[in-house]
Structures are given as C-alpha cells and as structure tokens.
C-alpha atoms as a PDB file:
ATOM      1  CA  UNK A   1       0.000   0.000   0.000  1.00  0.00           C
ATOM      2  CA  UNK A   2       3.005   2.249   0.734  1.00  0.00           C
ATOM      3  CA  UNK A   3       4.339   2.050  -2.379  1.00  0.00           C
ATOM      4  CA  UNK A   4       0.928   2.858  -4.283  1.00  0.00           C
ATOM      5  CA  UNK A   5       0.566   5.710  -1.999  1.00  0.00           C
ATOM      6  CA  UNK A   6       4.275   6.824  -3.040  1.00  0.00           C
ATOM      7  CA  UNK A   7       3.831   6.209  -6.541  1.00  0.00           C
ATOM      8  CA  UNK A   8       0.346   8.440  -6.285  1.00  0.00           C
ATOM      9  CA  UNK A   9       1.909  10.924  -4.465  1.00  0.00           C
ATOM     10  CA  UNK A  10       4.484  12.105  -7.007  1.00  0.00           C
ATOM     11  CA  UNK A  11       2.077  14.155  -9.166  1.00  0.00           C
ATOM     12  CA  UNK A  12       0.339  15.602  -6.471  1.00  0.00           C
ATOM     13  CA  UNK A  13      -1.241  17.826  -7.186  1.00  0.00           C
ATOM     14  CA  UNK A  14      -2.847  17.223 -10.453  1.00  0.00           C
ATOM     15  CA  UNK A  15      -5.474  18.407 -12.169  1.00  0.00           C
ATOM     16  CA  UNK A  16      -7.300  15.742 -14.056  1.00  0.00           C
ATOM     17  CA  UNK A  17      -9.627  18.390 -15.491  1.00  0.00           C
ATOM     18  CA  UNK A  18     -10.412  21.688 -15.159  1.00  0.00           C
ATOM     19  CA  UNK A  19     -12.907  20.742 -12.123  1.00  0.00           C
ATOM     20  CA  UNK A  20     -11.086  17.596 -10.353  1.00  0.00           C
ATOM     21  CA  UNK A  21      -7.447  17.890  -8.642  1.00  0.00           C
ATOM     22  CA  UNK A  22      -6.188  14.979  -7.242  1.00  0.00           C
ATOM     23  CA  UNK A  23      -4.213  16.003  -3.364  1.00  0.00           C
ATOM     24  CA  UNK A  24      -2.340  12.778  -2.991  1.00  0.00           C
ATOM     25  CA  UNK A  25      -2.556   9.463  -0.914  1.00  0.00           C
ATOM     26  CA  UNK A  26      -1.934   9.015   2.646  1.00  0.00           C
ATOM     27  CA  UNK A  27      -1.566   5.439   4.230  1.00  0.00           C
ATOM     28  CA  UNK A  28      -2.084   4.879   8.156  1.00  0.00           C
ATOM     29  CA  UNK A  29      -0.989   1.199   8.738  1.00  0.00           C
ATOM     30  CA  UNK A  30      -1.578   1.512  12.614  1.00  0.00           C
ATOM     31  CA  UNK A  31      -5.457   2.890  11.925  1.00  0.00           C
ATOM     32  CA  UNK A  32      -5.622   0.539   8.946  1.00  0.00           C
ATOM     33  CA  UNK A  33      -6.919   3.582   6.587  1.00  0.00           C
ATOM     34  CA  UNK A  34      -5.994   4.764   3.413  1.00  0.00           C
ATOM     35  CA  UNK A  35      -6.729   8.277   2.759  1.00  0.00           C
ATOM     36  CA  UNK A  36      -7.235   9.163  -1.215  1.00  0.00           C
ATOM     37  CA  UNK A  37      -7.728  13.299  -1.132  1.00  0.00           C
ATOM     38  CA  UNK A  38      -9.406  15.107  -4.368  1.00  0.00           C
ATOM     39  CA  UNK A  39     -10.119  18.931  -4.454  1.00  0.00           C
ATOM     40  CA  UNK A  40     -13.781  19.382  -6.703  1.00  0.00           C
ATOM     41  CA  UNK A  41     -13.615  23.357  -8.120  1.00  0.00           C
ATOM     42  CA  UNK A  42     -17.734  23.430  -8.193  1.00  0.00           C
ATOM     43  CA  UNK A  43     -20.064  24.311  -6.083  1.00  0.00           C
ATOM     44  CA  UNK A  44     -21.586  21.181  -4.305  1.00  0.00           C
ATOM     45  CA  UNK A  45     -25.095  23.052  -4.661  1.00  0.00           C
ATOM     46  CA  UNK A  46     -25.221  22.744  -8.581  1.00  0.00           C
ATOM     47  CA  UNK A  47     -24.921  18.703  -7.897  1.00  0.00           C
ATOM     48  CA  UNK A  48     -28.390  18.647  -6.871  1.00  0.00           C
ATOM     49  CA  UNK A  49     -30.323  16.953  -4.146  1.00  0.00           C
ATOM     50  CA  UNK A  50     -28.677  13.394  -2.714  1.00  0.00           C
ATOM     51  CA  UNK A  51     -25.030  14.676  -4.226  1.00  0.00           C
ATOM     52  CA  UNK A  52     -23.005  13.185  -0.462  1.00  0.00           C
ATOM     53  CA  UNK A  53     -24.925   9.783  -1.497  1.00  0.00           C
ATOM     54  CA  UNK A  54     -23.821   9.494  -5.102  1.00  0.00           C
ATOM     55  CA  UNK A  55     -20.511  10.511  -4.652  1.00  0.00           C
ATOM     56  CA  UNK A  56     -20.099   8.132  -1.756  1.00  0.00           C
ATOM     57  CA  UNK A  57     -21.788   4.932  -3.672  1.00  0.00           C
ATOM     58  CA  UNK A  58     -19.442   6.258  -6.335  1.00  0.00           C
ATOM     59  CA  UNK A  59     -16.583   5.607  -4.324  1.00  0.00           C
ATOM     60  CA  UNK A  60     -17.604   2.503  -3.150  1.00  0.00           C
ATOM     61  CA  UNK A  61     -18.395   0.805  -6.428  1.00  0.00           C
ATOM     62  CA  UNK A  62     -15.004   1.627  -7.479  1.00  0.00           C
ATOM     63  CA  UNK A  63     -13.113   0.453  -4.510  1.00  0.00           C
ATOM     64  CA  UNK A  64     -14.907  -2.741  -3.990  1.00  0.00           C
ATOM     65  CA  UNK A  65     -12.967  -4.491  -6.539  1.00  0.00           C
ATOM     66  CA  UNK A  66      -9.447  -6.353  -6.314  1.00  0.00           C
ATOM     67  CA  UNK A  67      -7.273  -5.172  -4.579  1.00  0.00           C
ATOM     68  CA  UNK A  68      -9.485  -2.868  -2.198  1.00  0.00           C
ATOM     69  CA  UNK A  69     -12.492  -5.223  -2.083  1.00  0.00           C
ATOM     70  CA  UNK A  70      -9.852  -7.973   0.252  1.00  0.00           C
ATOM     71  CA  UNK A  71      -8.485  -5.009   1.946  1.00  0.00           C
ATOM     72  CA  UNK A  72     -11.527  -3.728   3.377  1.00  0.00           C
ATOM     73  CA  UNK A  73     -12.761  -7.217   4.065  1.00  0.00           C
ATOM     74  CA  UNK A  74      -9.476  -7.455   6.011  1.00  0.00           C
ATOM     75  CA  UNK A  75     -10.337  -4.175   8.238  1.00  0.00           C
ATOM     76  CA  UNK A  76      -8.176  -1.702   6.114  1.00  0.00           C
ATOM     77  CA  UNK A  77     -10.833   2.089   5.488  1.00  0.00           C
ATOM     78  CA  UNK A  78     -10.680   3.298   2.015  1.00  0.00           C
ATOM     79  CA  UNK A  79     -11.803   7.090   1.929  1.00  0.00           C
ATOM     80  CA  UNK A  80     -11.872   9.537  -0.027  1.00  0.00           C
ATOM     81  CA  UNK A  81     -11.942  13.277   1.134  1.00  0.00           C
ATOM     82  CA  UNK A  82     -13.377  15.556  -1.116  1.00  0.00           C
ATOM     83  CA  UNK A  83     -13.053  19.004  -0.903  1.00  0.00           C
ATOM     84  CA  UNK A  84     -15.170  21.995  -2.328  1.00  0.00           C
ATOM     85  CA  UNK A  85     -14.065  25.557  -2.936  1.00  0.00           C
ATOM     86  CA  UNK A  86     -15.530  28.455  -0.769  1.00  0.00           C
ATOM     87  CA  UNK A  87     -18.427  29.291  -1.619  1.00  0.00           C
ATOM     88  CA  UNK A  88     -21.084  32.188   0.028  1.00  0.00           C
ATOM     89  CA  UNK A  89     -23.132  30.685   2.556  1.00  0.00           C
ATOM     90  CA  UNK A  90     -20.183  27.989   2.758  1.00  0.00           C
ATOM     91  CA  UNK A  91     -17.455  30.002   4.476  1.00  0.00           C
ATOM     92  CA  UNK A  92     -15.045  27.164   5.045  1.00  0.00           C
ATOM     93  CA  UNK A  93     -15.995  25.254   1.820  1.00  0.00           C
ATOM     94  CA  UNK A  94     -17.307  21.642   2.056  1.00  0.00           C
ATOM     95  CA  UNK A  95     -15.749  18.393   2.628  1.00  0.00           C
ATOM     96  CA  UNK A  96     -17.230  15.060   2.399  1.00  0.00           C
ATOM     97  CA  UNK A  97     -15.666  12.012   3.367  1.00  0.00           C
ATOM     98  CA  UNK A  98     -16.755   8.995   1.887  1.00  0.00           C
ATOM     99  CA  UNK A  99     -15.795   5.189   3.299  1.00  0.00           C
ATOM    100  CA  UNK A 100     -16.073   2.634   0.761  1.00  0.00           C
ATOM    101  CA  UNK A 101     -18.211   0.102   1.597  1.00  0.00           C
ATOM    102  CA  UNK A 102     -18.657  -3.026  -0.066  1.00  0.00           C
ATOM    103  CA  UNK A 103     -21.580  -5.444   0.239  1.00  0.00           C
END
C-alpha cells in the first residue's frame, strides 16, 4: 500500500480536469486507513439533491474491486476526502468524506 501511496503521491497535485485535482494518498498502517484526497472546483449546490450519497456509492463501487475489495474485508478504510471551494453561505468550503463500503 506504501508504495501505491508513493507512486500516487508524485504528481500531487494534479489536475485531471479543469474541475477535479487529485491532493495525494496518505496510508495509516496503525489505523488501517488509506486516505485518497481530491479537491472538486464546483459548487456542491449545482450537484443537486442526494449529491453526499452518489458521490459516496461512487466511491464505493469503485473500490470494492481487487485489490481494495480484500483489503476492506481485512479491516483496512478506504476514503476519499473531497473538498469543495468556498463558496457564500459555505465560508469554510465543504468536505465530504466517503468510506467505501462493499456489500
């Protein structure tokens, strides 16, 4: 995991397009998390009613395959910590952190 985090980590950040910017990879062994951080340059309000459970089944569906699906069977917390830009009414931005969770 240490070295996926590493390899992850050495384009941080990157822009994947002109709304999505990937913040890098953290890996706690002791808490058994790994920590995938993404900066979203919207406004979470324009995603529309239900957005924190979309984005989270999002996340899940994509980590619940091989190799995350036997590492969260094994304890490990995949997340993903989104972040959103300040916005009026939102003076310190959003952040939603999703836990994958496979069924």
């Amino acid at each position: 995991m240490q070295e996926r985090a590493r390899a992850a980590n050495i384009r941080k950040p990157a822009w994947v397009d002109l709304e999505i910017r990937d913040d890098g990879v953290t890996v706690l062994c002791v808490q058994k998390t790994i920590e995938v951080r993404k900066f979203f340059n919207i406004n979470p309000a324009g995603l529309g009613p239900g957005w924190e459970q979309r984005l989270t089944a999002q996340w899940s569906r994509g980590q619940c395959r091989e190799p995350m699906r036997a590492a969260i069977q094994n304890g490990w917390q995949i997340v993903e910590i989104t972040r959103f830009p300040k916005f009026s009414g939102q003076p310190g931005g959003r952040e939603l952190r999703a836990v994958a969770s496979c069924r």
